[in-house]
N, C-alpha and C. Protein backbone atom coordinates (compact mmCIF):
# COMPACT_ATOMS: atom_id res chain seq x y z
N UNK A 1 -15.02 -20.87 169.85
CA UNK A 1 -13.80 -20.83 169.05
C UNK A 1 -12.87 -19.72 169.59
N UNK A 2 -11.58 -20.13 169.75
CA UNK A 2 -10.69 -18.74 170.11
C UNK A 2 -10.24 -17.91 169.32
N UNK A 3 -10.20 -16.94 169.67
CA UNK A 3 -9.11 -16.10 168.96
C UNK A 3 -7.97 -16.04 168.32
N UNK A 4 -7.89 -15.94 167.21
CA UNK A 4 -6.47 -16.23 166.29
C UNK A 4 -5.72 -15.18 166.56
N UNK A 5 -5.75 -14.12 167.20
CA UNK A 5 -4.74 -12.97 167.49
C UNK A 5 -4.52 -13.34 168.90
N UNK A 6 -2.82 -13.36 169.61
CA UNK A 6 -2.68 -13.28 170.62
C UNK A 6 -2.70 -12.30 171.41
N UNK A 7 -3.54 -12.86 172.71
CA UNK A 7 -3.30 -12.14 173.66
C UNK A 7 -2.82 -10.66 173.97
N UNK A 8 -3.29 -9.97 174.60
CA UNK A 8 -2.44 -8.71 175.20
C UNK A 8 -1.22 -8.84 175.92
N UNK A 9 -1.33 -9.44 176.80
CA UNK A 9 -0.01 -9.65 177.65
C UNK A 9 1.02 -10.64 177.28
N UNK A 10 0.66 -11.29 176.35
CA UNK A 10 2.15 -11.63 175.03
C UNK A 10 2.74 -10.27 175.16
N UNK A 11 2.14 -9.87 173.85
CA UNK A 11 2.39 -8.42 173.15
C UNK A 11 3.48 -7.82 174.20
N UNK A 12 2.98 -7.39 175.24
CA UNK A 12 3.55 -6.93 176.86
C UNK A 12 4.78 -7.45 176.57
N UNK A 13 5.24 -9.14 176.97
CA UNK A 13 6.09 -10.04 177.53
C UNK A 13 7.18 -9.70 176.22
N UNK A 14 6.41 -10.13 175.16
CA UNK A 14 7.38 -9.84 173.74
C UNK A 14 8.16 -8.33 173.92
N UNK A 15 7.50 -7.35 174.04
CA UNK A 15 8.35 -5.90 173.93
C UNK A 15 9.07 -5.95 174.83
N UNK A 16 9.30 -6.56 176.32
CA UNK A 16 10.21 -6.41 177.20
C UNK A 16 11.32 -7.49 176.98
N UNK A 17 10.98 -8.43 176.71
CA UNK A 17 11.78 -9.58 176.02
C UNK A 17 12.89 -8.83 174.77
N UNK A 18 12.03 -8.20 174.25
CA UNK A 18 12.64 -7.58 172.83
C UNK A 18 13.69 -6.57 173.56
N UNK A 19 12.94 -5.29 173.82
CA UNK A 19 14.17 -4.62 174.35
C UNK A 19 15.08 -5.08 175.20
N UNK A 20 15.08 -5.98 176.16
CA UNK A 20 16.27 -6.32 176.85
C UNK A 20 17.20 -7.28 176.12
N UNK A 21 17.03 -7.89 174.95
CA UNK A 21 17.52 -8.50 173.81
C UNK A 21 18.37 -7.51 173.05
N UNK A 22 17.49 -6.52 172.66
CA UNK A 22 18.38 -5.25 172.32
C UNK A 22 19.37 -4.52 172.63
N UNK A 23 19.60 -4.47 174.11
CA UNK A 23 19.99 -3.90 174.98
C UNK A 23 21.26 -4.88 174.77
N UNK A 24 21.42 -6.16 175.17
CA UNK A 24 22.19 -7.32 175.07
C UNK A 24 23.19 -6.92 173.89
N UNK A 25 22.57 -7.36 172.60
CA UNK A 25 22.91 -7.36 171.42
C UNK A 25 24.10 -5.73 171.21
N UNK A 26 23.07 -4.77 171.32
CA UNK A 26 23.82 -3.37 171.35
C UNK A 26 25.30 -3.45 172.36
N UNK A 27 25.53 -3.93 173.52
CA UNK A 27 26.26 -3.47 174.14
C UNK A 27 27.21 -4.77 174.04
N UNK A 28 26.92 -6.00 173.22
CA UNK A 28 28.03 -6.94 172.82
C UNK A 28 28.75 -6.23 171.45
N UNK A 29 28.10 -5.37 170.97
CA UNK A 29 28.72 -4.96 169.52
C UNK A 29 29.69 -3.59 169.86
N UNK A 30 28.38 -2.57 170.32
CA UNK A 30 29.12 -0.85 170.87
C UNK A 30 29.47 -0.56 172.46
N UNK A 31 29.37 -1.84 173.19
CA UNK A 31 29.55 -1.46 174.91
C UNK A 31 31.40 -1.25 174.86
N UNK A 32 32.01 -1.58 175.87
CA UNK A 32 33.64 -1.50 175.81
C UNK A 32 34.15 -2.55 175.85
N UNK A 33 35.28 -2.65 174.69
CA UNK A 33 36.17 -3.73 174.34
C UNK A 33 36.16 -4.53 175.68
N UNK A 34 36.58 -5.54 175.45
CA UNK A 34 36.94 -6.16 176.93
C UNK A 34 38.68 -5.82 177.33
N UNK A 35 38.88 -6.56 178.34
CA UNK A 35 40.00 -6.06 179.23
C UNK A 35 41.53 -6.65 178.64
N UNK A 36 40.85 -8.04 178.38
CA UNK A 36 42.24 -8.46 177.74
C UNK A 36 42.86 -9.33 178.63
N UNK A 37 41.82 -10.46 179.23
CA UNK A 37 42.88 -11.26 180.27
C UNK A 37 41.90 -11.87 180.43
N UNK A 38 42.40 -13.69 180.73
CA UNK A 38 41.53 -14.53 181.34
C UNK A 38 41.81 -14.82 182.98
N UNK A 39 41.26 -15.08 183.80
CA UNK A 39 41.76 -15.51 185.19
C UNK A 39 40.89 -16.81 185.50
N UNK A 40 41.08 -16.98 186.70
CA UNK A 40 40.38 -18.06 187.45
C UNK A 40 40.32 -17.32 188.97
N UNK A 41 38.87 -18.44 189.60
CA UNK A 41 38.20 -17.69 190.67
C UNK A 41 38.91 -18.82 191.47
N UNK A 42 39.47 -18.59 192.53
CA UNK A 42 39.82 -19.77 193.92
C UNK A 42 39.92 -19.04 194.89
N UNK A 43 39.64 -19.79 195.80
CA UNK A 43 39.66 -19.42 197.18
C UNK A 43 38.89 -17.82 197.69
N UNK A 44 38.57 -17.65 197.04
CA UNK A 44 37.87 -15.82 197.09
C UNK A 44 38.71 -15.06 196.74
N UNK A 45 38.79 -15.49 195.40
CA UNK A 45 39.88 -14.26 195.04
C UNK A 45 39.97 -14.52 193.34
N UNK A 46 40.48 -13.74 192.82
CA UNK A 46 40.50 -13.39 191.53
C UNK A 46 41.67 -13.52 190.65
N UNK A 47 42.42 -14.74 189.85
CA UNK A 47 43.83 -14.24 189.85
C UNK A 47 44.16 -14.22 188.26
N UNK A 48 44.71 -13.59 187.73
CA UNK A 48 45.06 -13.43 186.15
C UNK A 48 45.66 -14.72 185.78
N UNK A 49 45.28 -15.37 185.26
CA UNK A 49 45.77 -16.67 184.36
C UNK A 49 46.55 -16.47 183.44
N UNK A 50 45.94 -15.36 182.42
CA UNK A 50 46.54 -14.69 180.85
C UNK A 50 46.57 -13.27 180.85
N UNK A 51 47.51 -12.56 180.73
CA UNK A 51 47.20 -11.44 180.17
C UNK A 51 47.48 -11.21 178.78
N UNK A 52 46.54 -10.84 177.78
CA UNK A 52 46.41 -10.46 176.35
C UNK A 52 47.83 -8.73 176.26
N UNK A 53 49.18 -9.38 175.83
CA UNK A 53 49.38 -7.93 175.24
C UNK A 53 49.06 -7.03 174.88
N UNK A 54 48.08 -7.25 173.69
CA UNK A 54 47.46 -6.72 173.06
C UNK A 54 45.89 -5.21 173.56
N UNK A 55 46.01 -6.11 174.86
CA UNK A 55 44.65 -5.58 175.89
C UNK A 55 44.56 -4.31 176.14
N UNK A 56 43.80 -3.83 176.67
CA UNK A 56 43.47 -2.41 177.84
C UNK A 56 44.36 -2.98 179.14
N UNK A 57 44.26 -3.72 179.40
CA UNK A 57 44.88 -4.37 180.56
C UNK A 57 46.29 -4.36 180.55
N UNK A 58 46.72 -4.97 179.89
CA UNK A 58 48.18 -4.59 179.32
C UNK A 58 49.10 -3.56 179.52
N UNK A 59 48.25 -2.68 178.39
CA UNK A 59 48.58 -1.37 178.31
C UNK A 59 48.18 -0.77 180.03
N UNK A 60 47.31 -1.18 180.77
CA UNK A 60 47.52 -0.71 182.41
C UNK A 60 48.61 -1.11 183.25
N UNK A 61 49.08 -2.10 182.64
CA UNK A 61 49.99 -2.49 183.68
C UNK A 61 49.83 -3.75 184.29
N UNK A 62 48.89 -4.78 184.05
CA UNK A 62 48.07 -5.51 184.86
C UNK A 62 48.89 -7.14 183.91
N UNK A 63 49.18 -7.89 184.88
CA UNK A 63 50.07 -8.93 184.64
C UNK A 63 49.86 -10.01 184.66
N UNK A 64 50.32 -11.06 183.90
CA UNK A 64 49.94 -12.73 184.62
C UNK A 64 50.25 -12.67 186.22
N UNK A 65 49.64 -13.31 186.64
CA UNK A 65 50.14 -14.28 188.08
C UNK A 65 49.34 -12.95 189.08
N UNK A 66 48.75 -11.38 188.96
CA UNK A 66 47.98 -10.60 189.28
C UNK A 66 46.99 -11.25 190.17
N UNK A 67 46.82 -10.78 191.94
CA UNK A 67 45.77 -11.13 191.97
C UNK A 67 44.87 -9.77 192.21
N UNK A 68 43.43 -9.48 191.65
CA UNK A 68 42.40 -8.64 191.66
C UNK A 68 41.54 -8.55 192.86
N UNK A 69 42.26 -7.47 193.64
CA UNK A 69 41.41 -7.14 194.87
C UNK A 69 39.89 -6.84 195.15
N UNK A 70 40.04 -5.38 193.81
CA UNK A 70 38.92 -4.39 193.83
C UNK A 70 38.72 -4.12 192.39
N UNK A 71 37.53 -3.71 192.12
CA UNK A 71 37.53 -3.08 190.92
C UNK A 71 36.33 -1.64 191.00
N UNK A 72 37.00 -1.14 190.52
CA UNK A 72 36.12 0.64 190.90
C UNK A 72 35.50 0.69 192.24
N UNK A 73 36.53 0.18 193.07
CA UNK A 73 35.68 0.10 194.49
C UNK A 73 35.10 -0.67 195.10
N UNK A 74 34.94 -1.59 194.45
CA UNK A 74 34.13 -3.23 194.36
C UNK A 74 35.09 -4.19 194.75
N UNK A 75 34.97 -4.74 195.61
CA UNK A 75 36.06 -5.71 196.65
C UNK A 75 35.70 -7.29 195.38
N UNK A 76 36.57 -7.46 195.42
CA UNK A 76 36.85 -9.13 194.61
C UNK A 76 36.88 -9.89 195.31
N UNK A 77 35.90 -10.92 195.78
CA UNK A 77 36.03 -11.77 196.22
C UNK A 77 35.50 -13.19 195.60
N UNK A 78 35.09 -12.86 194.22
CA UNK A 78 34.50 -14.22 193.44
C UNK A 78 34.15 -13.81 192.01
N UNK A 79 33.55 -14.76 191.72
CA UNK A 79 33.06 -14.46 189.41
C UNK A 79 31.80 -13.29 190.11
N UNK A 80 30.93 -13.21 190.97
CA UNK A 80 30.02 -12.85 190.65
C UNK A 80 30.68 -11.10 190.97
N UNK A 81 31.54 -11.23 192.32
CA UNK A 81 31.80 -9.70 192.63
C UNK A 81 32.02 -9.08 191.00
N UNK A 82 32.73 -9.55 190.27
CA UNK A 82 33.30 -8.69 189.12
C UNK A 82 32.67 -8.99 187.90
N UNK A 83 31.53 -9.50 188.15
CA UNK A 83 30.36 -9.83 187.20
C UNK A 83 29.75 -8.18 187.58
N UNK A 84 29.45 -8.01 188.74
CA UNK A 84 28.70 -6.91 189.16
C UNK A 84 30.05 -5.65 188.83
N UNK A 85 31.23 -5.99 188.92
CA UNK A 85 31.91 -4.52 188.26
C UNK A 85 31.88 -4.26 187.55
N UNK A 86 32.15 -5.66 186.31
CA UNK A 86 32.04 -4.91 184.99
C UNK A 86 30.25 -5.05 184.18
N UNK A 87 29.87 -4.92 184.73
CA UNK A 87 28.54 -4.22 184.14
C UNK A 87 28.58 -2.83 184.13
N UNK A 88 29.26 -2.35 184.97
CA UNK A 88 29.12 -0.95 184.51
C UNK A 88 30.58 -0.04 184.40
N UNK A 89 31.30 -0.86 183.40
CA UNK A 89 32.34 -0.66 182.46
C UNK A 89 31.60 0.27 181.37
N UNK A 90 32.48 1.58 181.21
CA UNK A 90 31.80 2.49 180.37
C UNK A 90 33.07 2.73 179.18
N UNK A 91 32.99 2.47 178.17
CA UNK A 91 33.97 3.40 176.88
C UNK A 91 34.66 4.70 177.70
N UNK A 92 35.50 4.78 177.25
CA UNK A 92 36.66 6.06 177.69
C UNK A 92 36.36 6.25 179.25
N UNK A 93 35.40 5.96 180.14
CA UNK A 93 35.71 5.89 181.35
C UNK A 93 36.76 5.26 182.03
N UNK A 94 37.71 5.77 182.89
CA UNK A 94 38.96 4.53 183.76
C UNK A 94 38.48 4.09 184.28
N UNK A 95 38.90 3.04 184.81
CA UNK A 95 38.39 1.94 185.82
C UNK A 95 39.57 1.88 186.66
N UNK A 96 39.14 1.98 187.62
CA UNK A 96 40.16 1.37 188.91
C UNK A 96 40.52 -0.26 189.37
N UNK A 97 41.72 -0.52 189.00
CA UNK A 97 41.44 -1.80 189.40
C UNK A 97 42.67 -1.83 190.55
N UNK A 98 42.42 -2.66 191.44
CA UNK A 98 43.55 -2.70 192.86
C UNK A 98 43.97 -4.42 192.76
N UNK A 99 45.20 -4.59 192.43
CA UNK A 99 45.65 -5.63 192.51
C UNK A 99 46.85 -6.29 193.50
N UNK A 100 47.17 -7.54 193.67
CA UNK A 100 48.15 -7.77 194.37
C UNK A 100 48.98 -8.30 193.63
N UNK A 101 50.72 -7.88 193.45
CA UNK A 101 51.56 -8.62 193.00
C UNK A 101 52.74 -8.33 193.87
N UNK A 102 53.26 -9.52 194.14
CA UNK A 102 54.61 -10.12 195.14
C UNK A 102 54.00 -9.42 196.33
N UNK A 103 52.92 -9.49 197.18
CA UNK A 103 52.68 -8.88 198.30
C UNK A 103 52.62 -7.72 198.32
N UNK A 104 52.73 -6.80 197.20
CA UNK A 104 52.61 -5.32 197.45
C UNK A 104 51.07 -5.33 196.14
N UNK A 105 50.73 -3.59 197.16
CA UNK A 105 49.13 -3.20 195.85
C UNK A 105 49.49 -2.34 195.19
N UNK A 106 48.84 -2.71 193.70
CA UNK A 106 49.18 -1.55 192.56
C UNK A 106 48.48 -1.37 192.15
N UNK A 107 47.63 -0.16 191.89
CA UNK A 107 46.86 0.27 190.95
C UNK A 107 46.70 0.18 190.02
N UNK A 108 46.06 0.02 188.93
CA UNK A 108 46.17 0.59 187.26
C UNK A 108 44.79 0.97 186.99
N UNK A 109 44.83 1.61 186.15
CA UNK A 109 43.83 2.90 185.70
C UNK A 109 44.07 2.20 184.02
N UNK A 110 42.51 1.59 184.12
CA UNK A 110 42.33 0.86 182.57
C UNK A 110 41.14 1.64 182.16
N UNK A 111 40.87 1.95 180.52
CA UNK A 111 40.45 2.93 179.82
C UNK A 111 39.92 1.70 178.43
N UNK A 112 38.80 1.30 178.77
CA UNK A 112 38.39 0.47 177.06
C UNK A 112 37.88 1.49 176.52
N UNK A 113 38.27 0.97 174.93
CA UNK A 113 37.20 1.76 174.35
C UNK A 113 36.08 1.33 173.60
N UNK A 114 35.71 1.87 172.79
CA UNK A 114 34.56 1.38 172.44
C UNK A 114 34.52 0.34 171.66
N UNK A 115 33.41 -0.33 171.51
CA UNK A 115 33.36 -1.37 170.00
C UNK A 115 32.84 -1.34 168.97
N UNK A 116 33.17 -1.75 168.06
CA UNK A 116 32.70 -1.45 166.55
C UNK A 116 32.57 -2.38 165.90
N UNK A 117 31.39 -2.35 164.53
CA UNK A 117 31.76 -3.86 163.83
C UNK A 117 32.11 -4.12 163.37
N UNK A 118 33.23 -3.57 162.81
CA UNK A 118 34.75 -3.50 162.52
C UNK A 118 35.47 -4.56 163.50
N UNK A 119 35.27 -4.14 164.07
CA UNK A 119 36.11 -4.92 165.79
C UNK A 119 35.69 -6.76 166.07
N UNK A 120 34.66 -6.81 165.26
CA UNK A 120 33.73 -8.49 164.92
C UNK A 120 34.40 -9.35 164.15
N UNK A 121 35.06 -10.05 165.00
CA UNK A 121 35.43 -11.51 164.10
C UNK A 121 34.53 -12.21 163.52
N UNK A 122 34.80 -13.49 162.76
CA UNK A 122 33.74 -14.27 162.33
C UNK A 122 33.09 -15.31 163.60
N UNK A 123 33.89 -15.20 164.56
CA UNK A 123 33.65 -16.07 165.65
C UNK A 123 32.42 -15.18 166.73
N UNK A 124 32.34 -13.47 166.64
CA UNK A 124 31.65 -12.84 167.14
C UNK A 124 30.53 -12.67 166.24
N UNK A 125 30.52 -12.58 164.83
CA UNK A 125 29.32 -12.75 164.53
C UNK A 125 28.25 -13.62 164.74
N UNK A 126 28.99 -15.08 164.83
CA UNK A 126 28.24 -16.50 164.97
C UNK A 126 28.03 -16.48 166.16
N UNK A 127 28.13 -15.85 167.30
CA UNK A 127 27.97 -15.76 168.45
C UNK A 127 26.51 -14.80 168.98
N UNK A 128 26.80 -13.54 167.95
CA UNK A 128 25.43 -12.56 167.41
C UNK A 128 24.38 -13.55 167.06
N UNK A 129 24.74 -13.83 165.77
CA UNK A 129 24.05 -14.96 165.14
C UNK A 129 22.80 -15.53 165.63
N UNK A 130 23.35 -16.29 166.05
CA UNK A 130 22.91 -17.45 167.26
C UNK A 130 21.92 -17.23 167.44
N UNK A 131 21.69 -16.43 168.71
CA UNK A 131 21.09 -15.85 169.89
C UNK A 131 19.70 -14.88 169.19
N UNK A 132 20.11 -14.15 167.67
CA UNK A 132 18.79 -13.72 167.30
C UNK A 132 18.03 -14.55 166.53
N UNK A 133 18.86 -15.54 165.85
CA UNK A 133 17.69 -15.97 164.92
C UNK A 133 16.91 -17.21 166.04
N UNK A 134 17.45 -17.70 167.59
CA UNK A 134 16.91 -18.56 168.29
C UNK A 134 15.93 -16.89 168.82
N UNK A 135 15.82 -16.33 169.09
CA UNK A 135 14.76 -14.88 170.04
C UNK A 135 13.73 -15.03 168.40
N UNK A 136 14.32 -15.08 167.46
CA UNK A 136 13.08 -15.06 166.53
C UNK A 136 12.21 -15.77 166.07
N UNK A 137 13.23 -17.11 166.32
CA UNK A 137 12.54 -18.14 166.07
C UNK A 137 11.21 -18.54 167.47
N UNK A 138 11.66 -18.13 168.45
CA UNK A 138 10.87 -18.22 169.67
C UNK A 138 9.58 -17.18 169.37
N UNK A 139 10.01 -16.33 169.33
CA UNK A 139 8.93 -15.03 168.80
C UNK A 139 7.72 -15.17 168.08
N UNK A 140 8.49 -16.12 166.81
CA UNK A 140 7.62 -16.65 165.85
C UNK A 140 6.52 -17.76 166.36
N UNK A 141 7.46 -18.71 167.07
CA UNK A 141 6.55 -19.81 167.78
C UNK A 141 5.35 -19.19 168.65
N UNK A 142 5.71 -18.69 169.47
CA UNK A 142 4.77 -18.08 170.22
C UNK A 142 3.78 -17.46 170.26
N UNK A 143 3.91 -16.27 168.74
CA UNK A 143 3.00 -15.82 168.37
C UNK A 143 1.73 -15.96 167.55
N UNK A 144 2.49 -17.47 166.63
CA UNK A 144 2.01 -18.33 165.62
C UNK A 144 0.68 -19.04 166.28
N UNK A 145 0.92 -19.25 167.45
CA UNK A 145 0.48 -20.88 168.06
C UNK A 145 -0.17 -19.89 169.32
N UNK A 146 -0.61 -18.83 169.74
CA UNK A 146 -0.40 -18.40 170.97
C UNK A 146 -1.53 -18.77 172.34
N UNK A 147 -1.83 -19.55 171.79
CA UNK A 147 -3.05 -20.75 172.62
C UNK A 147 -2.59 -21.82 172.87
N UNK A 148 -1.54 -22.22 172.38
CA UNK A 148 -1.27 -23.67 172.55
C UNK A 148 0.04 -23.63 173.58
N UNK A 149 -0.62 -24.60 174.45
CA UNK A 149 0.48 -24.54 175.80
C UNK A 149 1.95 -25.23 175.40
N UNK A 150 1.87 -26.19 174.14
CA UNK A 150 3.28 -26.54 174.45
C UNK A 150 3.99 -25.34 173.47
N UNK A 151 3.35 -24.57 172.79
CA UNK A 151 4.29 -23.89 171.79
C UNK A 151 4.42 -22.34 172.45
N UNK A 152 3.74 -22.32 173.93
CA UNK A 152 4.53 -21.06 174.76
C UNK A 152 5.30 -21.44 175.58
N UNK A 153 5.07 -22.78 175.98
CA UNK A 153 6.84 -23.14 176.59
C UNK A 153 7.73 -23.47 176.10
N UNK A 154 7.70 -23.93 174.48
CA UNK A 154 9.08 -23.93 174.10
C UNK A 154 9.26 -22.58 173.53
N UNK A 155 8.46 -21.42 173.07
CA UNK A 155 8.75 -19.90 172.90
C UNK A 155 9.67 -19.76 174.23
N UNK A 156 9.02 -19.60 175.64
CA UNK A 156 9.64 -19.28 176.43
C UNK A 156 10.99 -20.11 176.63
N UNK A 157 11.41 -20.92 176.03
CA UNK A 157 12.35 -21.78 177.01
C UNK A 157 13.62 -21.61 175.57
N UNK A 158 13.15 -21.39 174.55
CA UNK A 158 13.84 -21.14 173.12
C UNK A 158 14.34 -19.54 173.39
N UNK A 159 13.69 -18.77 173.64
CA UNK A 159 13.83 -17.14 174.09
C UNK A 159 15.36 -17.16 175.19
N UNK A 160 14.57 -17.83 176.59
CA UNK A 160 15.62 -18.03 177.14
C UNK A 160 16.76 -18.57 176.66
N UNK A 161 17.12 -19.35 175.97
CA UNK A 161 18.44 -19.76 175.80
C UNK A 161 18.80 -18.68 174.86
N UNK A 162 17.93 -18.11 174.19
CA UNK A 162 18.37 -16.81 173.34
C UNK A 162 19.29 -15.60 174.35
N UNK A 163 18.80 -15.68 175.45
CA UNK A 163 19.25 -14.58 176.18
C UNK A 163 20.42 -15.41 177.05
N UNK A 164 20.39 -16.66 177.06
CA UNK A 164 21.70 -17.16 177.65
C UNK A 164 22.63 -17.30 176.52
N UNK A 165 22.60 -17.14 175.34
CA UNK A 165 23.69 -17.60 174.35
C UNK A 165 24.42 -16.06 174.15
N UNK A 166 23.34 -15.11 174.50
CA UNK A 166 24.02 -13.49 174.19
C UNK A 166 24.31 -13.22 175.64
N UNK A 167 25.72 -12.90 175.36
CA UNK A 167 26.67 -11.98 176.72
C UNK A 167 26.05 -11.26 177.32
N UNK A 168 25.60 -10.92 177.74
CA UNK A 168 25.04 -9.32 178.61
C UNK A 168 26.10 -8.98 179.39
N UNK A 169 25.07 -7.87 180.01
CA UNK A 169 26.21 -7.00 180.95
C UNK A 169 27.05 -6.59 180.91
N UNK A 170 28.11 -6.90 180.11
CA UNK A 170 29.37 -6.18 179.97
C UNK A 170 29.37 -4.93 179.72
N UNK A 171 29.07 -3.82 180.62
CA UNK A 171 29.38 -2.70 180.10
C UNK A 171 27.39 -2.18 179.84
N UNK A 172 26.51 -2.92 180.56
CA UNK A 172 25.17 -3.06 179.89
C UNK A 172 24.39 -1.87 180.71
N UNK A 173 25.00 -1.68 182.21
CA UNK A 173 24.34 -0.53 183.36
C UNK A 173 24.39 0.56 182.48
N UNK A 174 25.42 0.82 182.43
CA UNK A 174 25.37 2.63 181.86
C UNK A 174 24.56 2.67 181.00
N UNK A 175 24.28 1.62 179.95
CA UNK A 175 23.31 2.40 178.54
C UNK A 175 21.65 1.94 179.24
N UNK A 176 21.40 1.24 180.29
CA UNK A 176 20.02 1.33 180.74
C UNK A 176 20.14 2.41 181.34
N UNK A 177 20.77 3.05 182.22
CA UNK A 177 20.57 4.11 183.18
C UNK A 177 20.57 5.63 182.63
N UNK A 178 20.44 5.47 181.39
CA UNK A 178 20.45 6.66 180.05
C UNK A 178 19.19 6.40 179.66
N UNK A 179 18.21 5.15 179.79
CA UNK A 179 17.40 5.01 178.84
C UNK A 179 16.20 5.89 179.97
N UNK A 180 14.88 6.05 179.05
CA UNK A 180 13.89 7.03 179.63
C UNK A 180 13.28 5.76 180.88
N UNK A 181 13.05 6.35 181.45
CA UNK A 181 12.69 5.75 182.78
C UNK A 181 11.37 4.27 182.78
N UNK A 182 10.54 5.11 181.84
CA UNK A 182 9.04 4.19 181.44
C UNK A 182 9.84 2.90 180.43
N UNK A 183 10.54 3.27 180.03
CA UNK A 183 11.58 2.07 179.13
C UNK A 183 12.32 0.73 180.06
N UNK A 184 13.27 2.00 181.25
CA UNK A 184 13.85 1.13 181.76
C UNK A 184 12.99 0.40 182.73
N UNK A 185 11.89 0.27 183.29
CA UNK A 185 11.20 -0.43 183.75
C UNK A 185 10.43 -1.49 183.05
N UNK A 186 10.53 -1.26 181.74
CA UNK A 186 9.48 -1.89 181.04
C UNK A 186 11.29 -3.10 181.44
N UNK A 187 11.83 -3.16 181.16
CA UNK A 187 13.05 -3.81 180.82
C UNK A 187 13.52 -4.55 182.59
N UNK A 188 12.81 -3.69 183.71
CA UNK A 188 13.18 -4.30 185.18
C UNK A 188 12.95 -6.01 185.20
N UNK A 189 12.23 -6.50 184.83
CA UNK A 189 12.01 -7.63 185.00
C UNK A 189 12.74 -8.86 184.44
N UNK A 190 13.50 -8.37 183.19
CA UNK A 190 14.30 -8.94 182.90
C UNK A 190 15.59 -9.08 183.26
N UNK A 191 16.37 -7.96 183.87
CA UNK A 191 17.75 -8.04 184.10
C UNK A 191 17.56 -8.25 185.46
């Protein structure tokens, strides 16, 4: 007869699962506002579609029809280059961004700040939402059942979409690279 308590290396998979969930969650609520502009990726290059008045961006200077060279040093050449910049978008830190408009480069020096849940629409909660009660509901499965092969692949595959329905990264480097070292490793495997 087996064991009705799962496994050790659940236990393991669950706490690293968990904190990098955490990590997610925390830095969609308190990481930095976003920028305030939609674009599109063509040809290797980056170009402002929208700029939000209202934005950090805005307030930099940064325009429709903009195309995005660099960002803190980081050459633009696709979604992923500036996937990898703004991960480590920090609150009250500037950011450098190097753009092209009418053939000449302009700088702007953009400054988000922080977020609050104050700052949470009803459209950002349901977005929160989501993503924990599917990580709990996976959690639950998994731990419930933790012998039974089909109820750790839909844990695992329910988890995952938990971690695809929550944003990461935005702003997510800086608060791992603060965390204690034995932490942030426990957490390497996931990001």
């Amino acid at each position: 007869m087996r064991a009705s308590r799962a496994p050790w290396w659940l236990y393991a998979i669950a706490a690293s699962l968990l904190g990098f969930f955490t990590l997610e969650i925390y830095t969609d609520i308190w990481g930095p506002m976003w920028i305030g502009f939609q674009s599109d990726y063509r040809n290797g290059s980056m170009l402002l579609r929208k700029v939000s008045p209202e934005g950090a961006g805005a307030r930099a200077g940064l325009q429709t029809g903009d195309r995005i060279v660099a960002v803190d040093g980081i050459p633009i050449g696709g979604e992923k280059d500036f996937y990898r910049a703004y991960a480590n978008f920090e609150p009250g830190r500037p950011i450098l961004i190097k753009v092209e408009r009418e053939c000449k480069l302009i700088e702007c020096n953009v400054r988000l700040r922080r977020g609050s849940l104050r700052d949470l629409e009803w459209r950002d909660w349901a977005g929160i939402g989501a993503p924990v009660f599917t990580f709990i509901l996976a959690m639950l499965i998994g731990f419930r059942r933790p012998y039974d092969p089909l109820a750790r692949i839909s844990a695992w595959f329910m988890a995952s979409m938990a971690f695809d329905m929550a944003s990461a990264d935005y702003g997510g480097a800086p608060v791992w690279r603060q965390l204690p070292v034995a932490l942030g490793l426990l957490l390497w495997p996931d990001g």
